[in-house]
Protein backbone atom coordinates (compact mmCIF):
# COMPACT_ATOMS: atom_id res chain seq x y z
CA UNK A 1 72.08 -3.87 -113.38
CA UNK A 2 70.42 -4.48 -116.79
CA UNK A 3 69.72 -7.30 -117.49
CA UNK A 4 71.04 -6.51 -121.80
CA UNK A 5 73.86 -5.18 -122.94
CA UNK A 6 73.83 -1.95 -124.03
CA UNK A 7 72.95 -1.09 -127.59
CA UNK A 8 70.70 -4.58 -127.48
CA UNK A 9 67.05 -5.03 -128.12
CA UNK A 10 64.88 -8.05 -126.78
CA UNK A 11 62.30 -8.84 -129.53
CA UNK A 12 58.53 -10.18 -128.06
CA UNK A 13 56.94 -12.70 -129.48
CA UNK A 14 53.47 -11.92 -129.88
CA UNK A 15 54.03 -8.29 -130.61
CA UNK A 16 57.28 -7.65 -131.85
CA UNK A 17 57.78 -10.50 -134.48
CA UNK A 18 54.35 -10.12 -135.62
CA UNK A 19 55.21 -6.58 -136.28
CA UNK A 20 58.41 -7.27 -138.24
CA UNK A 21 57.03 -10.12 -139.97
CA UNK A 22 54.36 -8.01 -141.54
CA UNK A 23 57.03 -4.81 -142.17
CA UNK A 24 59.04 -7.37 -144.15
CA UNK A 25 56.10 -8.86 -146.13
CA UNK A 26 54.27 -5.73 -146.38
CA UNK A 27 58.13 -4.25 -148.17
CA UNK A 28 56.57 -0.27 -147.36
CA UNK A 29 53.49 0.40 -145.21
CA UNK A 30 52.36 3.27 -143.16
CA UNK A 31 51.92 3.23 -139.09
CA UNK A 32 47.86 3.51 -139.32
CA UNK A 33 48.38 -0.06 -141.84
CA UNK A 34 50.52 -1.57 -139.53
CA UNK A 35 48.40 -0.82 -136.44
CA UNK A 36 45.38 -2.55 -138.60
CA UNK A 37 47.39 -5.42 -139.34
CA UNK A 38 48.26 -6.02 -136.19
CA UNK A 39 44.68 -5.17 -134.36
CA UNK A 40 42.71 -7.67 -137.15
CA UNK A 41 45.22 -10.38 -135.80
CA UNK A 42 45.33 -9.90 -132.42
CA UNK A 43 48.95 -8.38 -132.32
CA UNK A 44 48.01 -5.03 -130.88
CA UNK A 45 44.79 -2.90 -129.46
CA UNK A 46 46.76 0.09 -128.88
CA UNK A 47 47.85 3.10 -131.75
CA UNK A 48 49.80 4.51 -129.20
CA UNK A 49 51.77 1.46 -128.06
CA UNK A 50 52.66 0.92 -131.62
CA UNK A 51 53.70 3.98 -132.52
CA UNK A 52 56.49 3.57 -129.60
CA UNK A 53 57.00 0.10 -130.78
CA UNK A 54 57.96 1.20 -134.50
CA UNK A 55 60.16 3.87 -132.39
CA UNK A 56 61.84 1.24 -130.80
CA UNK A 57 62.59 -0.85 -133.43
CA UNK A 58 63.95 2.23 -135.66
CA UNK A 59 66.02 3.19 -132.65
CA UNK A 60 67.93 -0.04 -132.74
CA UNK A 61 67.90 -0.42 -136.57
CA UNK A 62 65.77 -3.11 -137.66
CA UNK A 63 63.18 -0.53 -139.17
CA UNK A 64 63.74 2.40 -141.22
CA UNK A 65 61.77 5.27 -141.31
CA UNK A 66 61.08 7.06 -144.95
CA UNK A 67 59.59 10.60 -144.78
CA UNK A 68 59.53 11.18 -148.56
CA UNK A 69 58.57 8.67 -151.15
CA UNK A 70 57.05 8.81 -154.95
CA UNK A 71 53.63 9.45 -154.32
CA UNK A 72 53.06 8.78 -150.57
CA UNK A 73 52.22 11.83 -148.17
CA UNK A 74 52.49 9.70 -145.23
CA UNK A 75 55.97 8.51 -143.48
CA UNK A 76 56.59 4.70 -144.11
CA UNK A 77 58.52 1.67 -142.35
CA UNK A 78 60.64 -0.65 -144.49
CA UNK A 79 62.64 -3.20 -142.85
CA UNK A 80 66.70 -3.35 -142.45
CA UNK A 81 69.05 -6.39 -143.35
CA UNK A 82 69.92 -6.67 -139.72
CA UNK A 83 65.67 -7.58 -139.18
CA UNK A 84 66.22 -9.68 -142.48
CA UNK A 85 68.63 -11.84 -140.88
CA UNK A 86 66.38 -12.18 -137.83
CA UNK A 87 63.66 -13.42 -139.42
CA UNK A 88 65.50 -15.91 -142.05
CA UNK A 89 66.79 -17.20 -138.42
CA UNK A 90 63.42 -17.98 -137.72
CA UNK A 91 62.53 -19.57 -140.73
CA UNK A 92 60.72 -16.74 -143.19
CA UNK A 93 60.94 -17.19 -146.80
CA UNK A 94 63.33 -15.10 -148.26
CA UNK A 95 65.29 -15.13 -151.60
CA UNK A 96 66.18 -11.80 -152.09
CA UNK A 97 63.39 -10.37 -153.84
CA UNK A 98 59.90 -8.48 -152.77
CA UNK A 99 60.90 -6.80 -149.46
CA UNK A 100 62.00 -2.57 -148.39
CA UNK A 101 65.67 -3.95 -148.81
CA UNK A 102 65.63 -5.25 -152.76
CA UNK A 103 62.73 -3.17 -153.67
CA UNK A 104 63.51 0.37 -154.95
CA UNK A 105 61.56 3.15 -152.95
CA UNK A 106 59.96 3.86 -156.49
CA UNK A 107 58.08 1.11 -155.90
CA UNK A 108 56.32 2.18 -152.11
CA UNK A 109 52.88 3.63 -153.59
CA UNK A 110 51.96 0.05 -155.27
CA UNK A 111 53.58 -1.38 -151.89
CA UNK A 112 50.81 1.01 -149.83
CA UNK A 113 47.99 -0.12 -152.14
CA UNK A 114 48.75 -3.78 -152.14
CA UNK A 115 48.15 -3.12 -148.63
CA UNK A 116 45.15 -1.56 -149.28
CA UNK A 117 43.63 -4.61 -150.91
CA UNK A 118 45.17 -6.81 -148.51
CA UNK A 119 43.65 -4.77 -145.40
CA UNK A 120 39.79 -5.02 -147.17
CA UNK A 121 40.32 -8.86 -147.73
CA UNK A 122 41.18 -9.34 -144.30
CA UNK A 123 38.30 -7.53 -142.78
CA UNK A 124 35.75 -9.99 -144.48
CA UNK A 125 37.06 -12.40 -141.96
CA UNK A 126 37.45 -15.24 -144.66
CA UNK A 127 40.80 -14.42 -145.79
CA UNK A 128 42.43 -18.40 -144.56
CA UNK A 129 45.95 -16.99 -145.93
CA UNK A 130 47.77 -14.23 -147.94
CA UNK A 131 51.11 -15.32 -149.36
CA UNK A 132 53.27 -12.52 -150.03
CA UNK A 133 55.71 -11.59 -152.79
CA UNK A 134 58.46 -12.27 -150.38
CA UNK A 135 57.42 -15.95 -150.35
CA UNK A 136 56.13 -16.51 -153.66
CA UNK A 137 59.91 -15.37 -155.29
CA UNK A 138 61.24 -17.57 -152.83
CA UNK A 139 59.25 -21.18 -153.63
CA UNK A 140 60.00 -19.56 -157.46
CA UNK A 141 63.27 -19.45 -156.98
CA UNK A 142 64.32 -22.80 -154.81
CA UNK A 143 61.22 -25.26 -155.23
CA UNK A 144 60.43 -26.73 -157.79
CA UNK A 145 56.51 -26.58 -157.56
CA UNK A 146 56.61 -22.73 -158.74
CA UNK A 147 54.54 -20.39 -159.62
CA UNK A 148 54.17 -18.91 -163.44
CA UNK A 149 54.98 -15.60 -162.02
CA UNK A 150 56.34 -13.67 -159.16
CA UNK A 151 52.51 -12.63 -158.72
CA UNK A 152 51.94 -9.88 -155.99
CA UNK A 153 50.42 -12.12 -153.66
CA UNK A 154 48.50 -15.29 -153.82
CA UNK A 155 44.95 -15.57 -151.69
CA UNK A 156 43.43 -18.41 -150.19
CA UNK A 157 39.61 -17.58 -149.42
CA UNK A 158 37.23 -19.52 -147.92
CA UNK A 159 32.75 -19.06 -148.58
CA UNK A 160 30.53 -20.49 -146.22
CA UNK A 161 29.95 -24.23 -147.21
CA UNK A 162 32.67 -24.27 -149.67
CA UNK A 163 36.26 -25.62 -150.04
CA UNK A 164 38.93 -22.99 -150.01
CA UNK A 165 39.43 -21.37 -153.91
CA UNK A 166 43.50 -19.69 -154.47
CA UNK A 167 43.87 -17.20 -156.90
CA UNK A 168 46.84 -15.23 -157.42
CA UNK A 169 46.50 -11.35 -156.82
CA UNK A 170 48.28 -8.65 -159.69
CA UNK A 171 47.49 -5.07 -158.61
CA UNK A 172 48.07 -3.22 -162.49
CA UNK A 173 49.23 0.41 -161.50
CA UNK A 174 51.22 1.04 -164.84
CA UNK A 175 50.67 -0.32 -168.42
CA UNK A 176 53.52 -2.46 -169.87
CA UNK A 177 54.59 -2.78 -173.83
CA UNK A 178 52.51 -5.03 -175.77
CA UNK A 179 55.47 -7.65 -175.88
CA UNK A 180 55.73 -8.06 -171.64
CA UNK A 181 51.76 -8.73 -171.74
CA UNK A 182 52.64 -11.43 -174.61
CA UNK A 183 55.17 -12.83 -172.36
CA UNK A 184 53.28 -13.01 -169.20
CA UNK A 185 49.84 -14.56 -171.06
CA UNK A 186 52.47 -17.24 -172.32
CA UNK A 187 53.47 -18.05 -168.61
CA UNK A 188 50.10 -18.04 -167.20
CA UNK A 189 49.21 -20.29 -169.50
CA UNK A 190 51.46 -22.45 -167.74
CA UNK A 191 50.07 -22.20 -164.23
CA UNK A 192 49.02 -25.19 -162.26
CA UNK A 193 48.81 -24.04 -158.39
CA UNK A 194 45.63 -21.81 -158.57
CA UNK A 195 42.26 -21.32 -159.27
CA UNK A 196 42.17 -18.18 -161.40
CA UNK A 197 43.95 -14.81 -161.61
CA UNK A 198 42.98 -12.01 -160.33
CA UNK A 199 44.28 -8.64 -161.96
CA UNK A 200 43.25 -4.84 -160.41
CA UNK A 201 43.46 -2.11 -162.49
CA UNK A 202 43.97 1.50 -161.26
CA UNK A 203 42.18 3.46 -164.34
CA UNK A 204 39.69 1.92 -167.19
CA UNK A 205 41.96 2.58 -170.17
CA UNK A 206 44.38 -0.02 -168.13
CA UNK A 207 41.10 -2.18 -167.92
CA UNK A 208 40.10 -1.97 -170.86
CA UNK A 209 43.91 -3.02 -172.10
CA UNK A 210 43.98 -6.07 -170.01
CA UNK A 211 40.66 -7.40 -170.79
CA UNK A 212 41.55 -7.00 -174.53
CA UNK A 213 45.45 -8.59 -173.66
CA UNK A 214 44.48 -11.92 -172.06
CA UNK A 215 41.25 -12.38 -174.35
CA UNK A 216 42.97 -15.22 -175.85
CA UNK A 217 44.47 -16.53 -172.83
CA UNK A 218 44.01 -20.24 -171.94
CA UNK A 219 44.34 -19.95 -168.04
CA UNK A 220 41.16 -18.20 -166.37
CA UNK A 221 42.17 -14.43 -165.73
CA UNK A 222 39.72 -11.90 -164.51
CA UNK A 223 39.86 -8.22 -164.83
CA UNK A 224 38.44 -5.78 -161.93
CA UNK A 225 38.91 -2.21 -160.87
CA UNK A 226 41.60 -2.13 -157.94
CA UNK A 227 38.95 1.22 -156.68
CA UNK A 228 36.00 -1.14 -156.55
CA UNK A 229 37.58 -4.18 -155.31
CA UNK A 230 38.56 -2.34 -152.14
CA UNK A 231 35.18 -1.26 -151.46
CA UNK A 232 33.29 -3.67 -152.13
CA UNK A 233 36.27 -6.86 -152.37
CA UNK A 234 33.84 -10.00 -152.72
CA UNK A 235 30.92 -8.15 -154.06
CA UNK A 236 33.14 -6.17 -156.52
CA UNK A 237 32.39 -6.26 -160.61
CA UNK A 238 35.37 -8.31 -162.45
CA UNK A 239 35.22 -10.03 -165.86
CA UNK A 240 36.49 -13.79 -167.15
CA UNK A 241 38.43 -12.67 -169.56
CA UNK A 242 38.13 -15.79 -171.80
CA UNK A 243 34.52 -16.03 -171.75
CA UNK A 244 33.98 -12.37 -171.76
CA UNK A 245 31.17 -13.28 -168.76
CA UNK A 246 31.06 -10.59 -166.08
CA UNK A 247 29.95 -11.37 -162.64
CA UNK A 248 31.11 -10.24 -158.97
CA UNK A 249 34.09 -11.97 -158.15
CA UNK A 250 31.86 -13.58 -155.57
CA UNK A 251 30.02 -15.41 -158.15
CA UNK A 252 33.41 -16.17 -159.77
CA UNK A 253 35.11 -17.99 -156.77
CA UNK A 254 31.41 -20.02 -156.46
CA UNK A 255 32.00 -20.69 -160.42
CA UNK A 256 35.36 -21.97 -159.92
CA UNK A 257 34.35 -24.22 -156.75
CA UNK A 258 31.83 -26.14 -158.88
CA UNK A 259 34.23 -26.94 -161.22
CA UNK A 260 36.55 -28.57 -158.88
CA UNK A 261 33.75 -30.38 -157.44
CA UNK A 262 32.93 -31.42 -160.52
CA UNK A 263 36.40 -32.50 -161.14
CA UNK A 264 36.49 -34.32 -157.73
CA UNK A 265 33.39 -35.80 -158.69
CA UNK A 266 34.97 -37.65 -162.46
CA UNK A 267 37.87 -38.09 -160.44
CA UNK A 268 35.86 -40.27 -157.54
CA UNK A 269 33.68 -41.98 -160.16
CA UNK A 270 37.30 -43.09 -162.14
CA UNK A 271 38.91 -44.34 -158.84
């Protein structure tokens, strides 16, 4: 006799959960993304055994399958409410914003290339952490140490020899009226819980149209190519917008860890 009842599913821990977690956070992603997620962290070594694991979970309805969305020819995985619940059981950050089930299916190709990005930082091995939309509109929404924006994702890298440097991730697929880039320079200007910002722009025109929006922007923003920083990520051109200095954002991480060693430094000397 089985062990389940009928109609049940018994989720794994190192697999399973893993698996979901990243569905949920990733809010659309494609089988071959998923498998790579879950090979670069141990999760899986198999394409195969995935591809029956995503069955498995769709079979028992806490992952949808998509055939058809704006701009993707590949079948994607969102997760259900039913998974939802699961994991806010378990403790992930949710507050009803940035995953499959509040985001529109509109929104799945910038989902698949936010994956993209997320996929080439995480091969350099010195990705320390990757904080999703899911959790950023979350501490937003019920801490009070929020960010100035619901950001795409924040990153926390690490270079040899260094101290970790955050910067918050904005992957620019579509350009907004004038006013919404007033509005959002306003509230960066207003950030206190990262290094710089980071945006990625799909074309040049979009750019060229950032680079001229935050010009006059207080906080440190810098401008690359979403294209380049995929292929090439740390070695990848960007520009500091307020300086108008252009650099790899390599050099720009190293730039921003002497400053707070320099500010460590006054602060030590003050003590």
């Amino acid at each position: 006799m089985s062990r389940y009842e009928k109609g049940t599913i018994q989720l794994t821990e190192t697999r399973d959960y893993p698996l979901l977690r990243q569905i949920f956070q990733s809010a659309y992603a494609t089988r071959a993304q998923l498998f790579e997620f879950m090979l670069l962290r141990g999760h899986e070594h198999s394409a195969n055994a995935l591809k029956h694991r995503l069955a498995r979970l769709v079979k028992n309805g806490l992952v949808s399958r998509i055939t058809s969305a704006p701009g993707v020819h590949e079948s994607l995985y969102a997760i259900t409410e039913p998974a939802v619940d699961i994991l806010a059981i378990r403790g992930e950050p949710y507050a009803g914003r940035g995953c499959g089930v509040d985001r529109p299916l509109g929104t799945a190709r910038h989902a698949v290339e936010l994956n993209r990005l997320h996929l080439a930082f995480l091969r350099t091995g010195r990705l320390c952490e990757w904080v999703p939309e899911t959790e950023i509109c979350s501490r937003n929404i019920l801490t009070a140490c929020a960010f100035a924006k619901d950001y795409d994702a924040v990153l926390n890298v690490a270079s040899p020899g260094e101290q970790p440097v955050t910067f918050a991730l904005e992957y620019e697929c579509s350009r907004k009226a004038d006013g919404q880039y007033q509005e959002i320079a306003i509230d960066l200007n207003r950030e206190q819980y990262v290094d710089f910002i980071l945006y990625a722009a799909t074309t040049a025109d979009l750019y060229a149209k950032l680079v001229a929006t935050f010009r006059h922007c207080r906080q440190a923003v810098a401008v690359c190519l979403a294209g380049d920083l995929q292929r090439r990520v740390f070695e990848a051109g960007v520009v500091l917008v307020s300086e108008q200095w252009r650099m790899t954002l390599q050099q720009l991480i190293e730039l921003r860890c002497a400053g707070k060693r320099g500010r460590s430094a006054l602060t030590a000397a003050h003590a």
